[in-house]
N, C-alpha and C. Protein backbone atom coordinates (compact mmCIF):
# COMPACT_ATOMS: atom_id res chain seq x y z
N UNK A 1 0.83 -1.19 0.00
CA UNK A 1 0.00 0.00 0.00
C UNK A 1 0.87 1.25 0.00
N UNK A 2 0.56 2.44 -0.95
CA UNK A 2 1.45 3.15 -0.88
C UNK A 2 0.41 4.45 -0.93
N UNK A 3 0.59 5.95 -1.03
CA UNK A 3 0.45 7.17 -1.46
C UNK A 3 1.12 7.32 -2.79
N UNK A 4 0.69 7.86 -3.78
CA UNK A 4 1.46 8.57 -4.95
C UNK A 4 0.61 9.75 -5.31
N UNK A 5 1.49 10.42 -5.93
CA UNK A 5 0.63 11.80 -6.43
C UNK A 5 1.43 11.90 -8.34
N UNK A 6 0.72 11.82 -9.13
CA UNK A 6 0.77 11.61 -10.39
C UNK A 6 0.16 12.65 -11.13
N UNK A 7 0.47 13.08 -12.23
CA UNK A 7 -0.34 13.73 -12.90
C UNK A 7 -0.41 13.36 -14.30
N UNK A 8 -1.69 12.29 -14.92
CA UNK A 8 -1.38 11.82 -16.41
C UNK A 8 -3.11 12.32 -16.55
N UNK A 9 -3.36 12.19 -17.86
CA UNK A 9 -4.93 12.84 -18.41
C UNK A 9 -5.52 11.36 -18.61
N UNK A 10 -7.06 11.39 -17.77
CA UNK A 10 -7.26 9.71 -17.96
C UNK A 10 -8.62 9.78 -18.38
N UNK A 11 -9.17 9.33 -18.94
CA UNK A 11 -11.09 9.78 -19.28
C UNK A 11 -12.17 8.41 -18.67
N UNK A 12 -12.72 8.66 -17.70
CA UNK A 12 -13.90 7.68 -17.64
C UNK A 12 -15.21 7.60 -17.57
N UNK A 13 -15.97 6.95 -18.01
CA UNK A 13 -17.65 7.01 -18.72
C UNK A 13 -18.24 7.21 -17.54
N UNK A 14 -19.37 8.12 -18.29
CA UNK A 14 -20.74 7.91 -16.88
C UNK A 14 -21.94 8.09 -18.00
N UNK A 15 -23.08 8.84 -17.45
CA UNK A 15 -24.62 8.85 -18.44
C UNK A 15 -24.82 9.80 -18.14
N UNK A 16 -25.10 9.92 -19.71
CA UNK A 16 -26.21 11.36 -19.72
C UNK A 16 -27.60 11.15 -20.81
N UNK A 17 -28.42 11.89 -20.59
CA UNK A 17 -29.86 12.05 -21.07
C UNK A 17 -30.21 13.51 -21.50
N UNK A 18 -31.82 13.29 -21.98
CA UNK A 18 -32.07 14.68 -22.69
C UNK A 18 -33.19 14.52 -21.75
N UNK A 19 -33.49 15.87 -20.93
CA UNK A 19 -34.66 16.46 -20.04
C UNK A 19 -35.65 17.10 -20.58
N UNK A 20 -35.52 18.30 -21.87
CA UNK A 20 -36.67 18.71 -21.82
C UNK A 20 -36.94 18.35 -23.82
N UNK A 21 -38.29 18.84 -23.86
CA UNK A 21 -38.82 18.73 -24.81
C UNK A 21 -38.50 20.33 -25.77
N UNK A 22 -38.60 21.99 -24.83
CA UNK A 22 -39.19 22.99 -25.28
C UNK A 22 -37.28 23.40 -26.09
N UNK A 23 -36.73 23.15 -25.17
CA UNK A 23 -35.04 23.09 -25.29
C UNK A 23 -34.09 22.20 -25.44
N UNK A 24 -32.95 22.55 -26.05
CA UNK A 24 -32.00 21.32 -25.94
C UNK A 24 -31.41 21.19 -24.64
N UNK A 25 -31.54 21.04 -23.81
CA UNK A 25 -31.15 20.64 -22.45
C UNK A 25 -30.56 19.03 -21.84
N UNK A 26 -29.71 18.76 -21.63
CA UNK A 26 -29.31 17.46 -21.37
C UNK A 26 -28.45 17.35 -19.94
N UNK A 27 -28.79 16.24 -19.15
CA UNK A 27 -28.81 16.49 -17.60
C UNK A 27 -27.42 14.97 -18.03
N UNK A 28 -26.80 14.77 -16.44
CA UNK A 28 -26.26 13.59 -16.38
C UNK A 28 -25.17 13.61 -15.54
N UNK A 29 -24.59 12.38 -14.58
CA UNK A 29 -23.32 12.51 -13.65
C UNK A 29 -22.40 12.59 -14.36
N UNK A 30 -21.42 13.13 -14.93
CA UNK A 30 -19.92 12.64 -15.19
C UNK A 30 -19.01 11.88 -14.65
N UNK A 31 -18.87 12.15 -13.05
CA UNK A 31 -18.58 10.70 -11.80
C UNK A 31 -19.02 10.91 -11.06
N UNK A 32 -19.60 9.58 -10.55
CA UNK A 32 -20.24 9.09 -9.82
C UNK A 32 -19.00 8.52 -8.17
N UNK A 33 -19.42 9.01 -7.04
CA UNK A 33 -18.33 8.85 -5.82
C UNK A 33 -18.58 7.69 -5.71
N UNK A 34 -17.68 7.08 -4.79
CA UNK A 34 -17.04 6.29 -3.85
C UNK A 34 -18.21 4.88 -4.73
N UNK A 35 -17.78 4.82 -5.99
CA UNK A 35 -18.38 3.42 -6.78
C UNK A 35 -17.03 2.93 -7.53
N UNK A 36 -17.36 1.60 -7.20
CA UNK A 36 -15.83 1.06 -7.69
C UNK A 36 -16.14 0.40 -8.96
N UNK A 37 -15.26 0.59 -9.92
CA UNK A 37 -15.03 0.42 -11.50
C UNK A 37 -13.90 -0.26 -11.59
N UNK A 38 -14.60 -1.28 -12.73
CA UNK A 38 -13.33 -2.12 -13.22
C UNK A 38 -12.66 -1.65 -13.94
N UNK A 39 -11.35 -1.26 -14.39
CA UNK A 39 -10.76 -0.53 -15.10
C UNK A 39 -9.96 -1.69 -15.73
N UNK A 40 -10.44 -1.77 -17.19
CA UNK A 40 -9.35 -2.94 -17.49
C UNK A 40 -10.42 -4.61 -17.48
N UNK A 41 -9.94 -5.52 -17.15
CA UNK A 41 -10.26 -7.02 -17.03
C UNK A 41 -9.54 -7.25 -15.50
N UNK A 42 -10.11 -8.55 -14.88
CA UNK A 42 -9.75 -8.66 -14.07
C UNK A 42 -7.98 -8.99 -14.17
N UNK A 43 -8.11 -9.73 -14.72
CA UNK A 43 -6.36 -10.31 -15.01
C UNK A 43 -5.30 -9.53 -15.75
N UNK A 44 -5.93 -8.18 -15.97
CA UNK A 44 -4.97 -6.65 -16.52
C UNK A 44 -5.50 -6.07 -15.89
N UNK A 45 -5.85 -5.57 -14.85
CA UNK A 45 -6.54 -4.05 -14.82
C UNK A 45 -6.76 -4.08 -13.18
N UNK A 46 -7.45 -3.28 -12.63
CA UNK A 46 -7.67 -2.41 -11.52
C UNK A 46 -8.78 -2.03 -11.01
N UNK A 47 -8.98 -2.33 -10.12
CA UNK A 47 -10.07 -1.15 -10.12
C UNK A 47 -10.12 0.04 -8.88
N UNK A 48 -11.21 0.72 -9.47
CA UNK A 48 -11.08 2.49 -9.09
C UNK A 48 -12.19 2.81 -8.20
N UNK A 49 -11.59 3.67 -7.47
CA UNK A 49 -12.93 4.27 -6.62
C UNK A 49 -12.50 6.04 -6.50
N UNK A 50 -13.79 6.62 -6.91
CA UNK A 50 -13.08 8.42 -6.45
C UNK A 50 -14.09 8.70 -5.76
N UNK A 51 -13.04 9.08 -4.42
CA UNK A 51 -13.38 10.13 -3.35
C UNK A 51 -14.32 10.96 -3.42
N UNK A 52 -15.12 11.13 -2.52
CA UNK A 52 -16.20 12.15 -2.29
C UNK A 52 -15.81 13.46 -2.32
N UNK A 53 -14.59 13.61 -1.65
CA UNK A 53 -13.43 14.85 -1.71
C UNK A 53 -13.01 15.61 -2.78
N UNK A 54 -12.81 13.89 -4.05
CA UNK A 54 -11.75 14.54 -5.14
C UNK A 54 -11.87 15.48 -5.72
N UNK A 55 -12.64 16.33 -5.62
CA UNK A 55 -13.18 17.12 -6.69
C UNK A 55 -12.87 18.94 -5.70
N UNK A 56 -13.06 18.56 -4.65
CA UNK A 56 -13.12 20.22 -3.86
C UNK A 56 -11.80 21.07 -4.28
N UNK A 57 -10.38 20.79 -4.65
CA UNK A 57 -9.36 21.62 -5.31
C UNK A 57 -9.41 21.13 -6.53
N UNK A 58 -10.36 20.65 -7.32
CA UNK A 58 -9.77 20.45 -8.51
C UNK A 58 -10.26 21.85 -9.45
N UNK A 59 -9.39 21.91 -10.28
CA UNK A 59 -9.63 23.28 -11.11
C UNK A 59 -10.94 22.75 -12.25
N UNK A 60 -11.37 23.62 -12.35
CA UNK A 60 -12.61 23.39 -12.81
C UNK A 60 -13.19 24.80 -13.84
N UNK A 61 -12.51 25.51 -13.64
CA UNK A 61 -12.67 27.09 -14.07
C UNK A 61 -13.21 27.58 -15.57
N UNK A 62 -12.86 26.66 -16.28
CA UNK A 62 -13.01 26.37 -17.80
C UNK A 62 -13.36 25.44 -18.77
N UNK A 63 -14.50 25.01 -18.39
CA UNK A 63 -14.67 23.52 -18.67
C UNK A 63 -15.87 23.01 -19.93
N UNK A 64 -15.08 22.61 -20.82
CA UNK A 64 -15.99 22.98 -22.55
C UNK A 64 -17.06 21.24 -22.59
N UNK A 65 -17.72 21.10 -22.97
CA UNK A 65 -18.47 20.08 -23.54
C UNK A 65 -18.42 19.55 -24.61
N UNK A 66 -17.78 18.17 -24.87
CA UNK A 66 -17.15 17.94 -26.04
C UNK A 66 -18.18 16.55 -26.68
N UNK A 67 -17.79 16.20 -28.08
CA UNK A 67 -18.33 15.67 -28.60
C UNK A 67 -16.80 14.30 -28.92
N UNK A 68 -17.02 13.00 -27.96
CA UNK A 68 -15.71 12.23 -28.03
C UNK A 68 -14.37 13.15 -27.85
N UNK A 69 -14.55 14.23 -27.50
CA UNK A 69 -12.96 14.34 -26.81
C UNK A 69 -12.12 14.78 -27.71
N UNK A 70 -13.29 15.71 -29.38
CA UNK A 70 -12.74 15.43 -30.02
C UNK A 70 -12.43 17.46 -30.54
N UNK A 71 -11.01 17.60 -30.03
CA UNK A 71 -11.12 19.16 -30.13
C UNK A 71 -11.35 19.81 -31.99
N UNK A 72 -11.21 18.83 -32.57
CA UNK A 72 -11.92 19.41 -34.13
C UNK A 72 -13.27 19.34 -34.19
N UNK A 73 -14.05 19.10 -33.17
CA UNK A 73 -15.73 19.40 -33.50
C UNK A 73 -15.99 20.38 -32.86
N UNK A 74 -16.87 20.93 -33.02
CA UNK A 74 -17.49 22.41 -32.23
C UNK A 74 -17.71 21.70 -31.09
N UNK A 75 -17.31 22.64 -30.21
CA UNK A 75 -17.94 22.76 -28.42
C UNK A 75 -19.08 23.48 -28.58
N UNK A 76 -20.00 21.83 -27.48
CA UNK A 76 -21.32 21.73 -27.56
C UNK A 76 -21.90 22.97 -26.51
N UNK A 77 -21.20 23.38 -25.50
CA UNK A 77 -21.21 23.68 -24.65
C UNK A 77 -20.03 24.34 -23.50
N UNK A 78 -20.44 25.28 -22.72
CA UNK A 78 -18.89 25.12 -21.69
C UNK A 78 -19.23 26.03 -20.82
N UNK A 79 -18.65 25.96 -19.15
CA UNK A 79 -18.61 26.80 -18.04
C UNK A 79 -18.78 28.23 -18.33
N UNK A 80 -17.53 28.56 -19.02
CA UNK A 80 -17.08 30.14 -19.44
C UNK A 80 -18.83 30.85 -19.62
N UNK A 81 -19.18 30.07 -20.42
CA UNK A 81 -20.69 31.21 -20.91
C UNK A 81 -21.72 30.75 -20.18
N UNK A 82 -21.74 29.96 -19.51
CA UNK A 82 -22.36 29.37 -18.04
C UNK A 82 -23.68 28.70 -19.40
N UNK A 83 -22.93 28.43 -19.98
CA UNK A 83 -24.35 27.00 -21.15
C UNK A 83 -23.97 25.94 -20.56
N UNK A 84 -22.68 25.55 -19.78
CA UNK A 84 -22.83 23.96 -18.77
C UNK A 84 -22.60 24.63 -17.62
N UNK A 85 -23.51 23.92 -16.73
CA UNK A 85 -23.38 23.76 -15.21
C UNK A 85 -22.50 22.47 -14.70
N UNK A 86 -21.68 22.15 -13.97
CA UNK A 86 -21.38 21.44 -13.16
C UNK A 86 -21.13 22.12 -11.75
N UNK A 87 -22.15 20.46 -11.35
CA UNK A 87 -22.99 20.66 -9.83
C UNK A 87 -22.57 19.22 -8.71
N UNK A 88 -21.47 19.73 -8.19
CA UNK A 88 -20.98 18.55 -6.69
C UNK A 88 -21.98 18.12 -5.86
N UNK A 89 -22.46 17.48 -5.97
CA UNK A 89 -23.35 17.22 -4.99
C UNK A 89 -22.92 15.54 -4.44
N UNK A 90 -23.92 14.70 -3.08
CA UNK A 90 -23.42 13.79 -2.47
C UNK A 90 -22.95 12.45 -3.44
N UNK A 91 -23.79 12.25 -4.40
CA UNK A 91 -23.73 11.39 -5.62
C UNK A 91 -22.48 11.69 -6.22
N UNK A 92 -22.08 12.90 -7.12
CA UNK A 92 -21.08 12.69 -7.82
C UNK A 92 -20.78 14.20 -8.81
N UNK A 93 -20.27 14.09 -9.66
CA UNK A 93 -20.70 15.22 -10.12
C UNK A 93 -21.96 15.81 -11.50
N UNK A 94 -23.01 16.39 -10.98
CA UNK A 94 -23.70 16.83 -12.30
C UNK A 94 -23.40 17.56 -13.07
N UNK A 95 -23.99 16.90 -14.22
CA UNK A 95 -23.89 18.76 -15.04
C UNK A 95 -25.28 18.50 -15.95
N UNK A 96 -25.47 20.03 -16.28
CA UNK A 96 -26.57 20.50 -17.14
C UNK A 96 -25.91 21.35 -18.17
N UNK A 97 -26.65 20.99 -19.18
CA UNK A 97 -26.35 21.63 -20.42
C UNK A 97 -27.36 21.81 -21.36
N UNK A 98 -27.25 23.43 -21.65
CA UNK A 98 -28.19 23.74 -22.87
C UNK A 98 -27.74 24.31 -23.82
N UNK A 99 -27.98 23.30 -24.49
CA UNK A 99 -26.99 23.23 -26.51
C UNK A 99 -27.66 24.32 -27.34
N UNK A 100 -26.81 25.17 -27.92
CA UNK A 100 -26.98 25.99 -28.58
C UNK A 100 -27.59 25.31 -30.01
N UNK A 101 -28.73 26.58 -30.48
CA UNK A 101 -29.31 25.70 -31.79
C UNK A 101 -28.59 25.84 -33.52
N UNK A 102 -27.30 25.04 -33.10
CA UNK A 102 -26.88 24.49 -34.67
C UNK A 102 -27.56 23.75 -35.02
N UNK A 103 -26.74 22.87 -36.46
CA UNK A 103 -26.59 21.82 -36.92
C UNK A 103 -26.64 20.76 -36.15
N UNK A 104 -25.04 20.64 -36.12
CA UNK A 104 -24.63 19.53 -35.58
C UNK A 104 -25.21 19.44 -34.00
N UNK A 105 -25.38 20.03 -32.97
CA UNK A 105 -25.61 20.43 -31.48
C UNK A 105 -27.14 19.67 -31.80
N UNK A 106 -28.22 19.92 -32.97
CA UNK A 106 -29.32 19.09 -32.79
C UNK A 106 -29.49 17.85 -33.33
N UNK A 107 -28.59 17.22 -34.25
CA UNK A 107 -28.44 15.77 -34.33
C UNK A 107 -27.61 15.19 -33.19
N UNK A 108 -26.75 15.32 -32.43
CA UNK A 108 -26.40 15.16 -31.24
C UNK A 108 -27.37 14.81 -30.39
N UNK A 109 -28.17 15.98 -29.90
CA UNK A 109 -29.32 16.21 -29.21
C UNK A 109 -30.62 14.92 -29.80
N UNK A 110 -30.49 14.83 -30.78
CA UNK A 110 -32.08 13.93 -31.52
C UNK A 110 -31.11 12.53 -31.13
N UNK A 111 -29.84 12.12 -31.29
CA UNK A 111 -29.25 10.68 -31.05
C UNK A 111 -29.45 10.41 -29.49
N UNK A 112 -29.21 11.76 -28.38
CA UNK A 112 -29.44 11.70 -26.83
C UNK A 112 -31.15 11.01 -26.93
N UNK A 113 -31.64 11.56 -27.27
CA UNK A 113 -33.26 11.91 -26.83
C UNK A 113 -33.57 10.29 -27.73
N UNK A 114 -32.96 9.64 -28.51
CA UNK A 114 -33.47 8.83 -29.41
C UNK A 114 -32.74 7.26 -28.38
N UNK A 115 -31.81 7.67 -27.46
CA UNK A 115 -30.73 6.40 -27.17
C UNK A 115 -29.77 6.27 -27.77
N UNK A 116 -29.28 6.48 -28.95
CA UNK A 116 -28.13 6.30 -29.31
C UNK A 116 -26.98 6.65 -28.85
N UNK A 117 -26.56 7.62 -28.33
CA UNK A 117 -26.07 8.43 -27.08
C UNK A 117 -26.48 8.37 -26.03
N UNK A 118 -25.73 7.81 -25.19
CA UNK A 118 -26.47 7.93 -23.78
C UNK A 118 -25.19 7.42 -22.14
N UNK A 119 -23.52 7.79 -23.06
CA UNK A 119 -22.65 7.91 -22.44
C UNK A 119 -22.09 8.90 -22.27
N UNK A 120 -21.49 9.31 -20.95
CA UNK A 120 -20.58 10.89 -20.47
C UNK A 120 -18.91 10.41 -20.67
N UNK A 121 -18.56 11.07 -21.02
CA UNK A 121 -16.99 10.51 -20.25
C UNK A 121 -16.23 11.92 -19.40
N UNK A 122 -15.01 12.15 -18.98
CA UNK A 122 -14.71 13.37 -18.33
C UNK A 122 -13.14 12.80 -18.33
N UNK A 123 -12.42 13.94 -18.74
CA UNK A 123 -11.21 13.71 -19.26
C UNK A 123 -10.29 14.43 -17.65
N UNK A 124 -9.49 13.51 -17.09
CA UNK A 124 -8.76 14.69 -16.11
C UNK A 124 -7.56 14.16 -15.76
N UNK A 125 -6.63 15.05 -14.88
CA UNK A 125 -5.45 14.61 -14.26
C UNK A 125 -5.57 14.34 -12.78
N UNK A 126 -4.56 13.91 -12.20
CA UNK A 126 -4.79 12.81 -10.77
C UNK A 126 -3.69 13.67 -10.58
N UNK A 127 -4.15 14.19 -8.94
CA UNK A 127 -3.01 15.14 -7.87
C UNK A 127 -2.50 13.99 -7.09
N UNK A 128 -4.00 12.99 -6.58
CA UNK A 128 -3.03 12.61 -5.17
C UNK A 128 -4.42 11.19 -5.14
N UNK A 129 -3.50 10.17 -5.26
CA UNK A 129 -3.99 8.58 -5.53
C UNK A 129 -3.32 7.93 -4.11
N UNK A 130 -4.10 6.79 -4.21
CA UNK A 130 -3.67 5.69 -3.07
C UNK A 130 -4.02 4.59 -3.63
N UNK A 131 -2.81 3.97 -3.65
CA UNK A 131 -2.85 2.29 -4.24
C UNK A 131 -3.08 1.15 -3.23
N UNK A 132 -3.77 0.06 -3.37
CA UNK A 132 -4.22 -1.17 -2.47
C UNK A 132 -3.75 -2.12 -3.05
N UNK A 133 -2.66 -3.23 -3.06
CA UNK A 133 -2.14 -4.03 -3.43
C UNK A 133 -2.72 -5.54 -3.22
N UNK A 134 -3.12 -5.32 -1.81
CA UNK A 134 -3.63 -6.45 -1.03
C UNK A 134 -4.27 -7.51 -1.08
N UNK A 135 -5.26 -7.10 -2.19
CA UNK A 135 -6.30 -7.48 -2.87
C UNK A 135 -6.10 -8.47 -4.02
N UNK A 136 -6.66 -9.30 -4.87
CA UNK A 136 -5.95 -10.12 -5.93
C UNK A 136 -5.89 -9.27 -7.08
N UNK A 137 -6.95 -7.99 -6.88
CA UNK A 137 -7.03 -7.27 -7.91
C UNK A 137 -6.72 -5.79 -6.90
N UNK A 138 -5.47 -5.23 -7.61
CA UNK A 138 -5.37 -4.14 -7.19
C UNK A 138 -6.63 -2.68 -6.84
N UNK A 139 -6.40 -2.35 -5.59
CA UNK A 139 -7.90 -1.11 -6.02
C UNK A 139 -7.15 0.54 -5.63
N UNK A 140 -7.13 1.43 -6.68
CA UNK A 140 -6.90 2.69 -6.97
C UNK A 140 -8.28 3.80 -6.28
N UNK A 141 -7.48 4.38 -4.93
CA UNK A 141 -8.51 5.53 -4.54
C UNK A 141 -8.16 6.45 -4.98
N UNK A 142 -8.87 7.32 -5.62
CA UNK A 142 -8.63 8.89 -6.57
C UNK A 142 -9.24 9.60 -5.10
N UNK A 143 -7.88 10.42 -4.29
CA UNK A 143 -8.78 11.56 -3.34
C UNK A 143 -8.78 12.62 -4.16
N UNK A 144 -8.07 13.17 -4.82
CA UNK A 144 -7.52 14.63 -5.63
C UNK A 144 -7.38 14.81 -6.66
N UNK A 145 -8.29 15.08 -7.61
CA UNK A 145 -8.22 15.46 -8.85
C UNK A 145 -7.96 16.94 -9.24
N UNK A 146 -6.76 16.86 -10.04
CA UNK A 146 -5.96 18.07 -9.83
C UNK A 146 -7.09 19.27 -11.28
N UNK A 147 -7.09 18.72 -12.63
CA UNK A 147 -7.91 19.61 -13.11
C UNK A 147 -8.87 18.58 -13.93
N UNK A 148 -9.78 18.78 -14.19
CA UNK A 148 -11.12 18.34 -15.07
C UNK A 148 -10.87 19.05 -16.65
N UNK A 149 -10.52 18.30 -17.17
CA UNK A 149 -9.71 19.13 -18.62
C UNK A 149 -11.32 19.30 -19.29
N UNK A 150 -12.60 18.16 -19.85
CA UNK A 150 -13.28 18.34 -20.09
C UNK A 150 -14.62 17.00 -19.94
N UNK A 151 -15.42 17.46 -20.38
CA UNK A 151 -16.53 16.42 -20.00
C UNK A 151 -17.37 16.10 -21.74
N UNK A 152 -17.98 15.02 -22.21
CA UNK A 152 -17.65 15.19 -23.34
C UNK A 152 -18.96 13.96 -23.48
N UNK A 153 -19.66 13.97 -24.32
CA UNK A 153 -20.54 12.93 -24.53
C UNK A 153 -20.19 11.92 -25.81
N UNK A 154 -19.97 10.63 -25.46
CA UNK A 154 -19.08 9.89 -26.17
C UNK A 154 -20.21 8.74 -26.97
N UNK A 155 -19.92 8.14 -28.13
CA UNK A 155 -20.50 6.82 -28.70
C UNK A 155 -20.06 5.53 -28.14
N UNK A 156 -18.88 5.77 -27.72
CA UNK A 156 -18.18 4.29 -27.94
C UNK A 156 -17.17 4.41 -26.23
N UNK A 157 -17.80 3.82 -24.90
CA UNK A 157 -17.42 3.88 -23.33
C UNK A 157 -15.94 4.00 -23.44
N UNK A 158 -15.38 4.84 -23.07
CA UNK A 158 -13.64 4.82 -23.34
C UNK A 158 -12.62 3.97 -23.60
N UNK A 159 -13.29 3.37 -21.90
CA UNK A 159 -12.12 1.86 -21.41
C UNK A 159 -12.59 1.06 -21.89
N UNK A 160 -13.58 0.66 -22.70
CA UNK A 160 -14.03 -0.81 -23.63
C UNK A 160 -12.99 -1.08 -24.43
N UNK A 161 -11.92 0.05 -25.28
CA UNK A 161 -11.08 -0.34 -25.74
C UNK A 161 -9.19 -0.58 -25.13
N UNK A 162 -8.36 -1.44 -25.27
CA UNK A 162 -7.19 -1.59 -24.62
C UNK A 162 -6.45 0.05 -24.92
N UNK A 163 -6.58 0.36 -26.40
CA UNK A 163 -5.78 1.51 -26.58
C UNK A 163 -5.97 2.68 -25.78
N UNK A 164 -7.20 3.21 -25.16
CA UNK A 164 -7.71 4.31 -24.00
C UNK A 164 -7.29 3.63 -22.63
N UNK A 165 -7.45 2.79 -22.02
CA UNK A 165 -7.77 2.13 -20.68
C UNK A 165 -5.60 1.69 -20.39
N UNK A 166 -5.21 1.65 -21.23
CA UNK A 166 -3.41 1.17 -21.58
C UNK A 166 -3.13 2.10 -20.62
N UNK A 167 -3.51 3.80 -20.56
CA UNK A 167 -2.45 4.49 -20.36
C UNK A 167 -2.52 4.26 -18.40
N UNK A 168 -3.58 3.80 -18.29
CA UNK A 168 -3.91 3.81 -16.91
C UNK A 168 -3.46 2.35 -16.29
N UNK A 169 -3.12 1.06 -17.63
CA UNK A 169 -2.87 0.08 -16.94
C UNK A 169 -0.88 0.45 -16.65
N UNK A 170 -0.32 1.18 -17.61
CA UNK A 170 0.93 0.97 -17.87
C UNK A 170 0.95 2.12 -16.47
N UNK A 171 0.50 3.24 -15.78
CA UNK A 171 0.83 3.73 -14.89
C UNK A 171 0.81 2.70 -13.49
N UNK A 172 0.08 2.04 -13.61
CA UNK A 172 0.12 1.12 -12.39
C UNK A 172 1.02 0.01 -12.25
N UNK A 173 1.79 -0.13 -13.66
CA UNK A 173 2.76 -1.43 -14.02
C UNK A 173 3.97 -0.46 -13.33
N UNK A 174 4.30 0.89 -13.66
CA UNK A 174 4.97 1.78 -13.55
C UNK A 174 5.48 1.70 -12.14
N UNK A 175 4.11 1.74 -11.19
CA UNK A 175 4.09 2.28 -9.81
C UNK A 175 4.48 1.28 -8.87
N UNK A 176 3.93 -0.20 -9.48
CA UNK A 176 4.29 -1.21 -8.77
C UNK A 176 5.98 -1.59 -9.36
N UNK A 177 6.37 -1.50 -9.98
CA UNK A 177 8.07 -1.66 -10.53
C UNK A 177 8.57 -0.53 -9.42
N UNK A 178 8.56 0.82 -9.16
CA UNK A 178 9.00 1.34 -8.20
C UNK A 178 8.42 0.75 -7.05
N UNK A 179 7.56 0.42 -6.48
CA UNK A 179 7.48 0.01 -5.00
C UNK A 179 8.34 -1.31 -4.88
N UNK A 180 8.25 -1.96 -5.69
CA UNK A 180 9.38 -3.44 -5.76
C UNK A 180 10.34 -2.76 -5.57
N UNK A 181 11.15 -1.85 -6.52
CA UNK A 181 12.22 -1.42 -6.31
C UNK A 181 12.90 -0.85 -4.71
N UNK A 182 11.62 0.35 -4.15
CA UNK A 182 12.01 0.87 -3.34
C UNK A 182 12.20 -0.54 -2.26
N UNK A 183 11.00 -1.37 -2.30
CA UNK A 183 11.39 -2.44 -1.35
C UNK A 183 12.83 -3.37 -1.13
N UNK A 184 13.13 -3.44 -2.76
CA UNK A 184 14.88 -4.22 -2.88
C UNK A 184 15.42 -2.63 -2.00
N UNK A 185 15.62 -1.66 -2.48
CA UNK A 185 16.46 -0.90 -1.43
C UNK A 185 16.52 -1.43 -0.26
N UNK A 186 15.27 -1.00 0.34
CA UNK A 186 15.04 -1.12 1.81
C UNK A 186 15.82 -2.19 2.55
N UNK A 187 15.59 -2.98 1.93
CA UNK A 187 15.58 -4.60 2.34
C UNK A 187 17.53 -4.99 2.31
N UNK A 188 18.17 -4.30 0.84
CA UNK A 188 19.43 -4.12 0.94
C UNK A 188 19.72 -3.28 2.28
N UNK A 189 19.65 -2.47 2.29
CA UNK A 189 19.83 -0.94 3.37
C UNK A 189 19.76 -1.75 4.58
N UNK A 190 18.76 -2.72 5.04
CA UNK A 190 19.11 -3.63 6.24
C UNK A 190 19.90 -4.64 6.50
N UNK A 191 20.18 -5.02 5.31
CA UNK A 191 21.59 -6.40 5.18
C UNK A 191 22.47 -5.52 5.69
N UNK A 192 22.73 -4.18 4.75
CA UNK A 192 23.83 -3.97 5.59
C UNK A 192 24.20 -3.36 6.89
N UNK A 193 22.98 -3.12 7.37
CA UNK A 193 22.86 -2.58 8.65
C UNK A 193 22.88 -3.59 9.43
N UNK A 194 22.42 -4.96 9.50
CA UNK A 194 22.74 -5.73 9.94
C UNK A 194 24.20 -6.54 10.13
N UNK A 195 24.88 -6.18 8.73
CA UNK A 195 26.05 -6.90 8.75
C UNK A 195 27.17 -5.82 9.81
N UNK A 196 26.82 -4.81 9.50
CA UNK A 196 27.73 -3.82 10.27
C UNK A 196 27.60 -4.06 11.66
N UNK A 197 26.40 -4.63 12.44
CA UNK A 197 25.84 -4.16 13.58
C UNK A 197 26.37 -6.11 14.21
N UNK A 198 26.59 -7.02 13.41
CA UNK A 198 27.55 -8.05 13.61
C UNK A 198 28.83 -7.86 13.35
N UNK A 199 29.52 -7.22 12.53
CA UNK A 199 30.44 -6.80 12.50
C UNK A 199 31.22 -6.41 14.02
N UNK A 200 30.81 -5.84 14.31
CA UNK A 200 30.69 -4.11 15.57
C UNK A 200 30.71 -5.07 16.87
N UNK A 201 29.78 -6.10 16.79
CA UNK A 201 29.54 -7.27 17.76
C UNK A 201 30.91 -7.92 17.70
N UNK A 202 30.90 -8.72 17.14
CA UNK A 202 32.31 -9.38 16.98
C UNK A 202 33.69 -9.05 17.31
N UNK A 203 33.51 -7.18 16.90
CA UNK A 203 34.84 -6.39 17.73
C UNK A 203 34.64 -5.95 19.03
């Protein structure tokens, strides 16, 4: 079991829906607290739980509504012009959004309201993690999420594929190679504290 504080950009799914009929309006959590997610397969992967906390320093100041994460499509939405709300509450985090009337913003909107759409994802960096080893399957607590880059309504759940969900397995391959490591230190660092302290005996 260790503390680490990391900072890599990681994206994970939640739901969203369409609320009203008169407007384009679309409600939904982006994360959901203290619910644990498989990240990965059992026999690669991890799983996650974020803090009820994580969110109180995280920067949040500028936060656009994306379509897959994908910065060549128009932003659907965003904080700055207060067209998305995100709202902390005991559950997780909400947001509300009312889509401006394009094109594209109402086929979006007709795929929400129809089902075809009906995943969030939220793209961010990690201040301050705690790893659980103990377990057969490792479990990752997120207390501190350092910024919320964006929140983004997706087709296709992030981590369903190896190429998205990789960058989060190879940080944990990462973290556990240093804790092995620091442990061979340690463990050297007492041989020879031991050998000295027979040594010392002997004279």
């Amino acid at each position: 079991m260790e503390t680490q504080t990391k900072m890599k950009n990681e994206i994970r799914i939640a739901e969203i829906r369409a609320t009203s009929e008169d407007k384009m309006i679309i409600e939904g959590y982006a994360i959901k607290f203290n619910e644990e997610t498989l990240i990965g397969t059992e026999s690669h992967g991890f799983k996650e739980i974020i803090n009820n906390l994580a969110l109180l320093e995280a920067n949040m100041k500028d936060v656009p509504l994306k379509y897959n994460h994908q910065n060549n499509f128009l932003i659907l939405a965003r904080t700055r012009n207060k067209s998305l709300t995100l709202v902390i509450d005991e559950i997780g985090l909400m947001i509300r959004a009312e889509l401006l009337d394009t094109q594209s913003n109402r086929d979006i909107y007709k795929m929400i309201r129809a089902g075809l759409l009906d995943k969030m994802s939220f793209a961010f960096t990690v201040k301050e993690q705690f790893w659980d080893r103990s377990a057969d399957i490792p479990v990752r607590t997120i207390f501190k999420i350092d910024r919320l880059h964006d929140v983004s309504i997706v087709d296709v759940p992030a981590y369903d594929g190896t190429s998205v969900y990789a960058r989060s397995l190879e940080l944990l391959a990462n973290e556990t190679k240093q804790l092995e490591s620091e442990l061979a230190n340690t463990k050297h660092r007492e041989l020879i504290i031991r050998k000295r302290i027979k040594i010392k005996g002997e004279n």
